[in-house]
PDB file of N, CA and C in Angstrom:
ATOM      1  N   UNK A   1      25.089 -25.223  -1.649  1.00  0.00           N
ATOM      2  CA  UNK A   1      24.873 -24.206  -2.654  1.00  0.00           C
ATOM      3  C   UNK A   1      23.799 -23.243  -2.147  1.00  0.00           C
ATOM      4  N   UNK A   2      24.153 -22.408  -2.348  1.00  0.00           N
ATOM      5  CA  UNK A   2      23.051 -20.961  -1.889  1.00  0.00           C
ATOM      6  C   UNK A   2      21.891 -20.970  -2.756  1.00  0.00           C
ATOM      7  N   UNK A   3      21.109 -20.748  -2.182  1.00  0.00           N
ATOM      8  CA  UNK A   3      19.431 -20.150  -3.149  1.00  0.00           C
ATOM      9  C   UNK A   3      20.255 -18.850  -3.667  1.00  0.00           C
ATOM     10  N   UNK A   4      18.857 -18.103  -4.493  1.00  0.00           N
ATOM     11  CA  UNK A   4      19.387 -16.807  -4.962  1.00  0.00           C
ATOM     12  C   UNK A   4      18.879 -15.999  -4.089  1.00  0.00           C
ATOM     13  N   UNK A   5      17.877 -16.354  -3.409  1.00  0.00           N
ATOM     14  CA  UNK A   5      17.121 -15.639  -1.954  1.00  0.00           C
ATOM     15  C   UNK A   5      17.745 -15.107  -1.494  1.00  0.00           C
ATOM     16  N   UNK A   6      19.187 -16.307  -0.955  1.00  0.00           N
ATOM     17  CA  UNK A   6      20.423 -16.362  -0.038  1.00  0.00           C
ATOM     18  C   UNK A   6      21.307 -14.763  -0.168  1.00  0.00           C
ATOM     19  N   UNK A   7      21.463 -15.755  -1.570  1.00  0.00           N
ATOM     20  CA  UNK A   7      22.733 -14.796  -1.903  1.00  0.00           C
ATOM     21  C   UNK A   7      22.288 -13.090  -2.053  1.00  0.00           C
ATOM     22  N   UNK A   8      21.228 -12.678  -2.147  1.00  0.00           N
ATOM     23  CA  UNK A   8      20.405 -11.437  -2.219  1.00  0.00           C
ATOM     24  C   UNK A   8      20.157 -10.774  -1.187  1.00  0.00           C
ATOM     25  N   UNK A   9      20.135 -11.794  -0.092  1.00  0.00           N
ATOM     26  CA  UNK A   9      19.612 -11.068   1.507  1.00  0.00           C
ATOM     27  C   UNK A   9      20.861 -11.256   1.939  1.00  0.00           C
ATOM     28  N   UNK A  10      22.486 -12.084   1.365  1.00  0.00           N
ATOM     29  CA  UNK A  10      23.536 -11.175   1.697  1.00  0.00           C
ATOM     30  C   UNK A  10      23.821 -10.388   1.236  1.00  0.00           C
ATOM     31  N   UNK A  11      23.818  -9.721   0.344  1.00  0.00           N
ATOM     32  CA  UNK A  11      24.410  -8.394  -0.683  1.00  0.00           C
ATOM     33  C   UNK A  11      23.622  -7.485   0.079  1.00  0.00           C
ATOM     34  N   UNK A  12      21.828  -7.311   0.178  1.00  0.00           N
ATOM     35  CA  UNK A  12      21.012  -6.476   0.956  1.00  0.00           C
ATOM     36  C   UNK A  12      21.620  -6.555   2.548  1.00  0.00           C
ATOM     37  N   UNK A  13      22.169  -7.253   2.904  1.00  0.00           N
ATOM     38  CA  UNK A  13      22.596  -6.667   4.413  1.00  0.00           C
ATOM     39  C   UNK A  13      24.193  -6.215   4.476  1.00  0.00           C
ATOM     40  N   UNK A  14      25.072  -6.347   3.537  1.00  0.00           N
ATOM     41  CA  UNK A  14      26.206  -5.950   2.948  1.00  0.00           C
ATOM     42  C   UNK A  14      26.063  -4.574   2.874  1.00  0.00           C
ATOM     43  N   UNK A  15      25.154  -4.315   2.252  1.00  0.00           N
ATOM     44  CA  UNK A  15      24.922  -3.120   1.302  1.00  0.00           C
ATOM     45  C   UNK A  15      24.350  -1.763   2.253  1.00  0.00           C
ATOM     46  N   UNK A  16      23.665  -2.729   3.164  1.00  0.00           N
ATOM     47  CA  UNK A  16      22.297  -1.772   3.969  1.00  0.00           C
ATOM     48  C   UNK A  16      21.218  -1.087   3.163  1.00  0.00           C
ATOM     49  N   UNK A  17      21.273  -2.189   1.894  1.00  0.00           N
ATOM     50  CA  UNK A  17      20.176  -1.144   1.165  1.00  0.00           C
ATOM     51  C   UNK A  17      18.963  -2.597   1.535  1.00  0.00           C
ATOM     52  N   UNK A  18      17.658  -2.154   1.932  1.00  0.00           N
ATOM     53  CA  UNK A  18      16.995  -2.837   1.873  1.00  0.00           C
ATOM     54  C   UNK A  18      16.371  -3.741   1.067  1.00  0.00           C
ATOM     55  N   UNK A  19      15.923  -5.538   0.883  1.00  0.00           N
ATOM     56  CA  UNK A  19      15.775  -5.840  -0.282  1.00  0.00           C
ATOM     57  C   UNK A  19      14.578  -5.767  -0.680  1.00  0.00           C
ATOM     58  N   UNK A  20      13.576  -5.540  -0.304  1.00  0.00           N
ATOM     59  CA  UNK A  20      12.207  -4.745  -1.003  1.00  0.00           C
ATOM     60  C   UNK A  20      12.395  -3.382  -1.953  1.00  0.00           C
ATOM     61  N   UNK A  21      13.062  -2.564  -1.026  1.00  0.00           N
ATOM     62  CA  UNK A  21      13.366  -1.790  -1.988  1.00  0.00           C
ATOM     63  C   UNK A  21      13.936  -1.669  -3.597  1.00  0.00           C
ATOM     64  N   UNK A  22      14.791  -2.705  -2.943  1.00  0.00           N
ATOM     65  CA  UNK A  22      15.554  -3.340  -4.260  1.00  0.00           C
ATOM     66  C   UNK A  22      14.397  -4.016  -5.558  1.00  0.00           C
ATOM     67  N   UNK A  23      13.926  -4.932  -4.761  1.00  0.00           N
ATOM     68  CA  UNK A  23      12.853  -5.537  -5.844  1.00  0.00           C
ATOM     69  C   UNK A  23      11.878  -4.145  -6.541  1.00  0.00           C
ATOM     70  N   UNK A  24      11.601  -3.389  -5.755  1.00  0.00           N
ATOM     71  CA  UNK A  24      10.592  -2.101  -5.998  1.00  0.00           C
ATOM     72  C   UNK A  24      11.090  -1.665  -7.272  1.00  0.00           C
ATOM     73  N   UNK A  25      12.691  -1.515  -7.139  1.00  0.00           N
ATOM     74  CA  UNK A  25      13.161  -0.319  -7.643  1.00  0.00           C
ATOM     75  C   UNK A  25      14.039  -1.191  -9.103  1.00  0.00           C
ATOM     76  N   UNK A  26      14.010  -2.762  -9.395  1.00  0.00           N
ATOM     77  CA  UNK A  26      14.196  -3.664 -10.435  1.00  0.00           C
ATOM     78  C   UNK A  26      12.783  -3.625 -11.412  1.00  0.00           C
ATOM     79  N   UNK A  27      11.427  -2.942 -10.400  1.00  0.00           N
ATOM     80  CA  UNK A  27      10.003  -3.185 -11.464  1.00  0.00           C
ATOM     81  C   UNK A  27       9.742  -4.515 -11.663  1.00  0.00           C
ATOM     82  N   UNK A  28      10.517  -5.089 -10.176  1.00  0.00           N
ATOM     83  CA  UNK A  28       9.757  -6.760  -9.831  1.00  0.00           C
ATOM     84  C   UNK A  28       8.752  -6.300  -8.737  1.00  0.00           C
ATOM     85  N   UNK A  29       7.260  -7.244  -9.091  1.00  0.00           N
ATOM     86  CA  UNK A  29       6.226  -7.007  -8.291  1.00  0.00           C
ATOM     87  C   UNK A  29       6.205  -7.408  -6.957  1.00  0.00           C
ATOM     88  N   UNK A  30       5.619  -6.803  -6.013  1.00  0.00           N
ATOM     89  CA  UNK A  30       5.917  -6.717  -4.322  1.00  0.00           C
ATOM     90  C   UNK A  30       5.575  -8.239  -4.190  1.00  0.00           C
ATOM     91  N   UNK A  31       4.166  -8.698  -4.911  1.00  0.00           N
ATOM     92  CA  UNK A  31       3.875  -9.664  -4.592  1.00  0.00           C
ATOM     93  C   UNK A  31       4.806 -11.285  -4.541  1.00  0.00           C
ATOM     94  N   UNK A  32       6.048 -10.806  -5.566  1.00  0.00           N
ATOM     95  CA  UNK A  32       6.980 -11.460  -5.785  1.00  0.00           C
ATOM     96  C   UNK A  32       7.647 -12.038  -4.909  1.00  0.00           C
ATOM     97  N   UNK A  33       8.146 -10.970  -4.133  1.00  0.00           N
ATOM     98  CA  UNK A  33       9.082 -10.319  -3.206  1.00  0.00           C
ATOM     99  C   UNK A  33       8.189 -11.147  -1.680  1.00  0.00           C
ATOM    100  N   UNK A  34       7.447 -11.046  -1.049  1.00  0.00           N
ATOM    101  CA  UNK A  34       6.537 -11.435  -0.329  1.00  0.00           C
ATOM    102  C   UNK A  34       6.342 -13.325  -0.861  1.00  0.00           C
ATOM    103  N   UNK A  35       6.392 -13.415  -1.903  1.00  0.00           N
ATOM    104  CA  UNK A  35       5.903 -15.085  -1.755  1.00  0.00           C
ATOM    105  C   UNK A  35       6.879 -15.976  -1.927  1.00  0.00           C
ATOM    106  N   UNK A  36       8.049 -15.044  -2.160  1.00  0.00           N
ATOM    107  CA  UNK A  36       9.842 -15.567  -1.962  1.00  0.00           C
ATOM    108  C   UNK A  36      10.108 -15.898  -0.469  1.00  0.00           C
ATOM    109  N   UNK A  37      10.151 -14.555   0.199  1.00  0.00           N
ATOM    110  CA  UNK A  37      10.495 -14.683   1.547  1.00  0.00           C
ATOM    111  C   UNK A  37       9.608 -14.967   1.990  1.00  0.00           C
ATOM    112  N   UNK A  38       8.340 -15.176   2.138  1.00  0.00           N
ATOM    113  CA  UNK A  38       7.594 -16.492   2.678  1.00  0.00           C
ATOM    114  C   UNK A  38       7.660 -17.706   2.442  1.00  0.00           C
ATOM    115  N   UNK A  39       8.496 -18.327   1.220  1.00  0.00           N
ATOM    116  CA  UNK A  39       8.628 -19.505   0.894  1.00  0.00           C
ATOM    117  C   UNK A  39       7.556 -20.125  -0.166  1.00  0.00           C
ATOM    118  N   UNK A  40       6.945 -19.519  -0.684  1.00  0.00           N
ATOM    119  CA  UNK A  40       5.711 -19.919  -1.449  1.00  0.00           C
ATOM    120  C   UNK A  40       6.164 -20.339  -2.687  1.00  0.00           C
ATOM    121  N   UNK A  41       7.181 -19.594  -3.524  1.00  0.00           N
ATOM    122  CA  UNK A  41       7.492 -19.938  -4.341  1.00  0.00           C
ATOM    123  C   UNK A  41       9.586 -19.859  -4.710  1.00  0.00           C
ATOM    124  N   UNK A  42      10.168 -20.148  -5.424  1.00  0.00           N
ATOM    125  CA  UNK A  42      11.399 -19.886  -5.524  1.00  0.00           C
ATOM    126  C   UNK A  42      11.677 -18.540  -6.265  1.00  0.00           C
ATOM    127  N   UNK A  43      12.826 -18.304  -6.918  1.00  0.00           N
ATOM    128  CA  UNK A  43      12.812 -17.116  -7.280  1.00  0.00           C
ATOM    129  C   UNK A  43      13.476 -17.470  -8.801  1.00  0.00           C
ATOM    130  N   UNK A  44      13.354 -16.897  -9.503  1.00  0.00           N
ATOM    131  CA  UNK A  44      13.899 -17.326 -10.838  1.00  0.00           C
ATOM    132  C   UNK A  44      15.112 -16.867 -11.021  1.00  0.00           C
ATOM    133  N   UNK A  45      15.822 -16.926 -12.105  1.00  0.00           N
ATOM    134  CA  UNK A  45      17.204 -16.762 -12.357  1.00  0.00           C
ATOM    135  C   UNK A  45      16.797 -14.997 -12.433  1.00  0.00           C
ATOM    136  N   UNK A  46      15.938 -15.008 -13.699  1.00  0.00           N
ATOM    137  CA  UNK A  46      16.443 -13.765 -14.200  1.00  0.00           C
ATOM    138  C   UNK A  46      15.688 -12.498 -13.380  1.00  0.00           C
ATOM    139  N   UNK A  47      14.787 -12.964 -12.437  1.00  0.00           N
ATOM    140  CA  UNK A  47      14.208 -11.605 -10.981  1.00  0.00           C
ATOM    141  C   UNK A  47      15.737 -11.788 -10.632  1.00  0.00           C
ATOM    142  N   UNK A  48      16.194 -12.473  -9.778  1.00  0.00           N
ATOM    143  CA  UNK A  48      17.541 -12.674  -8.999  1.00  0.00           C
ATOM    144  C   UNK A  48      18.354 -11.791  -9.969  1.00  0.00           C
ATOM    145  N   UNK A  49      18.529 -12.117 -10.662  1.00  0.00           N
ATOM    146  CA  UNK A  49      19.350 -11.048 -11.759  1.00  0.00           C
ATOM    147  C   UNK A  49      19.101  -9.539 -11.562  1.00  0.00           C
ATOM    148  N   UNK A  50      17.827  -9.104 -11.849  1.00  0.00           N
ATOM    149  CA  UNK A  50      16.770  -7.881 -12.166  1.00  0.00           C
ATOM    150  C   UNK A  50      17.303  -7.347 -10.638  1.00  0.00           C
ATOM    151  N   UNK A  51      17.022  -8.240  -9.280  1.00  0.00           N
ATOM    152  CA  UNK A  51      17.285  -7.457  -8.105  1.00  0.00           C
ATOM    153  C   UNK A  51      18.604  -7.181  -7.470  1.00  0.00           C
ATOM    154  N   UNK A  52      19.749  -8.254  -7.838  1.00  0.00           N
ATOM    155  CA  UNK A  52      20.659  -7.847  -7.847  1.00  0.00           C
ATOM    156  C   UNK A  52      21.928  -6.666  -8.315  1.00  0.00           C
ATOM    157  N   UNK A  53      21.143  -6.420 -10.155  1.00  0.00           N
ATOM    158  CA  UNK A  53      20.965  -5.511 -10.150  1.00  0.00           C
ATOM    159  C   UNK A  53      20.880  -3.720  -9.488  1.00  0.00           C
ATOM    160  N   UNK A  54      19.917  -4.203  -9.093  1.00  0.00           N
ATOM    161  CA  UNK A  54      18.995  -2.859  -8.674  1.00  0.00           C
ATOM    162  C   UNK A  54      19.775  -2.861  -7.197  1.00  0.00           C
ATOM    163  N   UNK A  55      20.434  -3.757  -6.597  1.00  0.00           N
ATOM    164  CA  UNK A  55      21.126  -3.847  -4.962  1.00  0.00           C
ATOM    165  C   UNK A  55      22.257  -3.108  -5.786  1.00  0.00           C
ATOM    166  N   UNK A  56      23.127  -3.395  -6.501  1.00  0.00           N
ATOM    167  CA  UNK A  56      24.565  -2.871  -6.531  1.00  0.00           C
ATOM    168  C   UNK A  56      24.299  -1.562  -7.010  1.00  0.00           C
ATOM    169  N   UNK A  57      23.293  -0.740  -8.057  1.00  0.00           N
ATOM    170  CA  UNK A  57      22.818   0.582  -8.148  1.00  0.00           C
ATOM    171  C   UNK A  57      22.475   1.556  -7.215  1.00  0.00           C
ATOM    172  N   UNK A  58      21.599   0.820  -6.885  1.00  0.00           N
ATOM    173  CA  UNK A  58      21.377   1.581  -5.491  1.00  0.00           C
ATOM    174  C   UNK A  58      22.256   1.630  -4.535  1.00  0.00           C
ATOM    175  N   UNK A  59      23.008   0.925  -4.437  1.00  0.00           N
ATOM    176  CA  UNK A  59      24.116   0.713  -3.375  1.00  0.00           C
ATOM    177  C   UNK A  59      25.840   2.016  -3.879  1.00  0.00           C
ATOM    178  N   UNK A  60      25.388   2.170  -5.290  1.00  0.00           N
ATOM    179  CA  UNK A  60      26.713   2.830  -5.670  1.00  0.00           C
ATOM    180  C   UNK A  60      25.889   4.203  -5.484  1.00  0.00           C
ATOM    181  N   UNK A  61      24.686   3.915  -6.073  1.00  0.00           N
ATOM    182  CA  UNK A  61      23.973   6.023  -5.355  1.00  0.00           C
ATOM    183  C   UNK A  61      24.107   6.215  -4.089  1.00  0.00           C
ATOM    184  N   UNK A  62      24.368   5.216  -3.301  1.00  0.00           N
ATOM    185  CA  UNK A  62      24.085   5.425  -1.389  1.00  0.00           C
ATOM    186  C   UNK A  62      25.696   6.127  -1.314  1.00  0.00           C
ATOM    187  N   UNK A  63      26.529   5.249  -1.957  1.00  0.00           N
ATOM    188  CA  UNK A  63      27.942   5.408  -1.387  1.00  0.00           C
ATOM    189  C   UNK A  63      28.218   6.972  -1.901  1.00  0.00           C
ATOM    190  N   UNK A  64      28.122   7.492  -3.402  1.00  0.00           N
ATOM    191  CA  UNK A  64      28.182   8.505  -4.218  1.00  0.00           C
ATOM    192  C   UNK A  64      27.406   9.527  -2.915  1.00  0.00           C
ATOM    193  N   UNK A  65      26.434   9.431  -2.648  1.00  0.00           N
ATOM    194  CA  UNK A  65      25.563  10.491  -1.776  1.00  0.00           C
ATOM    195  C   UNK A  65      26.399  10.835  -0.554  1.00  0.00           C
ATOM    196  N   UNK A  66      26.888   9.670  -0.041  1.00  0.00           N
ATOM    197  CA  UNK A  66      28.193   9.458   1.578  1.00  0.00           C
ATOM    198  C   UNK A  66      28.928  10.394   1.320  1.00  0.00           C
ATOM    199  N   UNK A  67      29.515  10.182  -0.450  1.00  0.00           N
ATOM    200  CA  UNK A  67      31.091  10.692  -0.463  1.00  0.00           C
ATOM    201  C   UNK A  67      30.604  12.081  -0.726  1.00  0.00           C
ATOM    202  N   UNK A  68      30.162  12.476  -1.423  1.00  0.00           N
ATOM    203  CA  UNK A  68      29.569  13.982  -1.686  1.00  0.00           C
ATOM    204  C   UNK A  68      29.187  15.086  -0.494  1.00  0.00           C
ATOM    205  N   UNK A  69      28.420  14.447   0.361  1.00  0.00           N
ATOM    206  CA  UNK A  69      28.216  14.702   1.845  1.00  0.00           C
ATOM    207  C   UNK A  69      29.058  15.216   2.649  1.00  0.00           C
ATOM    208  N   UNK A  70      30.179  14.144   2.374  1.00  0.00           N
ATOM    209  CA  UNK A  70      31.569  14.583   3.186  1.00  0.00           C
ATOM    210  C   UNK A  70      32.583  15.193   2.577  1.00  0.00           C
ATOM    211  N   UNK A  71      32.578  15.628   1.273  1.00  0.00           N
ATOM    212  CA  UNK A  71      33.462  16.647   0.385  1.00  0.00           C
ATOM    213  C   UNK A  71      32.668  17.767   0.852  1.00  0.00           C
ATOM    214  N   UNK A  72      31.530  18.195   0.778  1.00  0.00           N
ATOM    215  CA  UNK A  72      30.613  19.428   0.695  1.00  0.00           C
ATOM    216  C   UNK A  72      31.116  19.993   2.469  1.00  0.00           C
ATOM    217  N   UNK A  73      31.071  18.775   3.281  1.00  0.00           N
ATOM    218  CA  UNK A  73      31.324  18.885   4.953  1.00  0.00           C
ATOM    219  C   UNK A  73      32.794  19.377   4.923  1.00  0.00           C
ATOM    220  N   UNK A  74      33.434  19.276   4.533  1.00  0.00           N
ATOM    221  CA  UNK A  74      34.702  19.588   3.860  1.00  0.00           C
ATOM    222  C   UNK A  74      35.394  21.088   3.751  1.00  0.00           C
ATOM    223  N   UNK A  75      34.244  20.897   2.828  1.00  0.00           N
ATOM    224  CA  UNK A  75      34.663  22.699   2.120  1.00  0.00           C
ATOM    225  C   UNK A  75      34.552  22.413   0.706  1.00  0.00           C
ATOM    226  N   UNK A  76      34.635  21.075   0.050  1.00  0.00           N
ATOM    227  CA  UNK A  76      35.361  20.880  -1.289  1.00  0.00           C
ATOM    228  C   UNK A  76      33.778  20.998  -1.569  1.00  0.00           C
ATOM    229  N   UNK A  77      33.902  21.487  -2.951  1.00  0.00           N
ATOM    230  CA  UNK A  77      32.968  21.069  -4.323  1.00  0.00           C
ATOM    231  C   UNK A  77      33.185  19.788  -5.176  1.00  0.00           C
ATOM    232  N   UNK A  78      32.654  19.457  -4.803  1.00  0.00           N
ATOM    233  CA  UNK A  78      32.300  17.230  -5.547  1.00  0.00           C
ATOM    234  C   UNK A  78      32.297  17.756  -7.358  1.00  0.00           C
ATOM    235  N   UNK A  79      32.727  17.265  -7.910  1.00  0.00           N
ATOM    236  CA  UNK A  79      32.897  17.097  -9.407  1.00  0.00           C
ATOM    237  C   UNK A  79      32.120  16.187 -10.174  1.00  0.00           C
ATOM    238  N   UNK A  80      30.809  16.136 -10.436  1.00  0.00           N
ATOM    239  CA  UNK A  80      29.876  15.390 -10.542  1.00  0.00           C
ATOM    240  C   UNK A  80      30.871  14.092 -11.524  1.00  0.00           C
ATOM    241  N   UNK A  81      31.566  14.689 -12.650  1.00  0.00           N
ATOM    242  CA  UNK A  81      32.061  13.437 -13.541  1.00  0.00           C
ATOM    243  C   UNK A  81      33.122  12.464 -12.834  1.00  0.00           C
ATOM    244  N   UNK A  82      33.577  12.672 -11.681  1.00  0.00           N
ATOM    245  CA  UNK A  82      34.923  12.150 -10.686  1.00  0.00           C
ATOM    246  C   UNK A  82      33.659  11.688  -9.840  1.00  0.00           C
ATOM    247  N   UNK A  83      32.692  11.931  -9.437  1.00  0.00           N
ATOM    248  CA  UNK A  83      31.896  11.087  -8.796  1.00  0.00           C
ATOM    249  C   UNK A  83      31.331  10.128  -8.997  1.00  0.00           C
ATOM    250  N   UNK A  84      30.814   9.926 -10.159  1.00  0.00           N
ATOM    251  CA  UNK A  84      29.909   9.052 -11.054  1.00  0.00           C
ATOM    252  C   UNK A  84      31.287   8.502 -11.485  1.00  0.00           C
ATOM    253  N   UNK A  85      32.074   8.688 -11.578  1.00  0.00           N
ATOM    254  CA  UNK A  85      33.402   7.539 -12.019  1.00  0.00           C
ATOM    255  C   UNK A  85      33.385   6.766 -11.119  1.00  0.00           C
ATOM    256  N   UNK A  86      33.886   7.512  -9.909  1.00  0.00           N
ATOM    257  CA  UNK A  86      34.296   6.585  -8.619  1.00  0.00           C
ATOM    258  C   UNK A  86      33.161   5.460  -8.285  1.00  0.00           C
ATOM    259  N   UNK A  87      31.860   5.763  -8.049  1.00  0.00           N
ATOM    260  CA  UNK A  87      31.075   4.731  -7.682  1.00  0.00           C
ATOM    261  C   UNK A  87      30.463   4.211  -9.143  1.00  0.00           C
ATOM    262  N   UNK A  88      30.738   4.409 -10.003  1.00  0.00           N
ATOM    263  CA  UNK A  88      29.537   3.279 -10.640  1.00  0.00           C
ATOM    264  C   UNK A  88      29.827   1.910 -10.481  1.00  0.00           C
ATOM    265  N   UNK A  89      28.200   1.638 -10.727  1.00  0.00           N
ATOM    266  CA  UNK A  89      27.529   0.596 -10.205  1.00  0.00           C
ATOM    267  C   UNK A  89      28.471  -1.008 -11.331  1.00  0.00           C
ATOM    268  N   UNK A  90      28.974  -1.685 -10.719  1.00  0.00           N
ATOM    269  CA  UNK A  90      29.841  -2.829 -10.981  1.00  0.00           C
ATOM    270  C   UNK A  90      29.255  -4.167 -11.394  1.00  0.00           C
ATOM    271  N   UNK A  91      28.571  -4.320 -12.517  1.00  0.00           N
ATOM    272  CA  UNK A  91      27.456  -5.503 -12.056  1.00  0.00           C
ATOM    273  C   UNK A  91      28.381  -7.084 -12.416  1.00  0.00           C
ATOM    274  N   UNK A  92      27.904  -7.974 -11.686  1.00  0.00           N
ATOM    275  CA  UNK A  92      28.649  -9.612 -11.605  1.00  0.00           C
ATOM    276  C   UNK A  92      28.175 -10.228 -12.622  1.00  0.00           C
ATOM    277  N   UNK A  93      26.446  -9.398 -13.114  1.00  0.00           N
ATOM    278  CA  UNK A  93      26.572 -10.708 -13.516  1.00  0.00           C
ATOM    279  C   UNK A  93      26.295 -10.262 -15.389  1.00  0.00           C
ATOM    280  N   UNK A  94      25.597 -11.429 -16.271  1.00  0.00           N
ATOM    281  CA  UNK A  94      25.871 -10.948 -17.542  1.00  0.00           C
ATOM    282  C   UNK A  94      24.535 -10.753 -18.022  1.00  0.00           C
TER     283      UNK A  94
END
C-alpha cells in the first residue's frame, strides 16, 4: 500500500508541477512539507487531500496555458469559456 507521500510525489512528477509548490499553493505550511519528506512526521489524510488538490489545479492551469499558447501560435483566438471547459481541474477525491 502506498503512503500518501507516495502517491503525491507520483501525481507531482506526472504532472511536472512541483510538490512544494503544490503544498504552497493548498495554504499547507512549508514546514509541513519539509518534515514529510524528511521523514519526521507522516502526512495526514486531509493535507494529502488539500495537496492533491492543489496538484490537479495547478496542473489543469499548466495544461490550459500549453493549449492557449499554441492556438494564439496558430493564428486562432482561444475562447476563454471552451478553455476553462476543456481543462478543468477533475478532483478524485471527496
Amino acid at each position: 500500500m502506498k503512503s500518501y507521500l507516495q502517491l503525491l510525489e507520483e501525481k507531482s512528477a506526472e504532472s511536472g508541477i512541483p510538490l512544494l509548490q503544490a503544498f504552497k499553493s493548498a495554504g499547507v505550511p512549508t514546514s509541513t512539507f519539509y518534515r514529510t519528506i524528511n521523514g519526521k512526521t507522516e502526512l495526514r489524510h486531509e493535507t494529502a487531500k488539500k495537496a492533491m488538490k492543489a496538484l490537479e489545479k495547478l496542473h489543469a492551469l499548466q495544461q490550459a496555458r500549453e493549449y492557449t499558447e499554441r492556438l494564439r501560435s496558430n493564428g486562432e483566438r482561444p475562447r476563454i469559456g471552451t478553455v476553462r471547459a476543456k481543462f478543468k481541474p477533475r478532483s478524485t477525491g471527496a
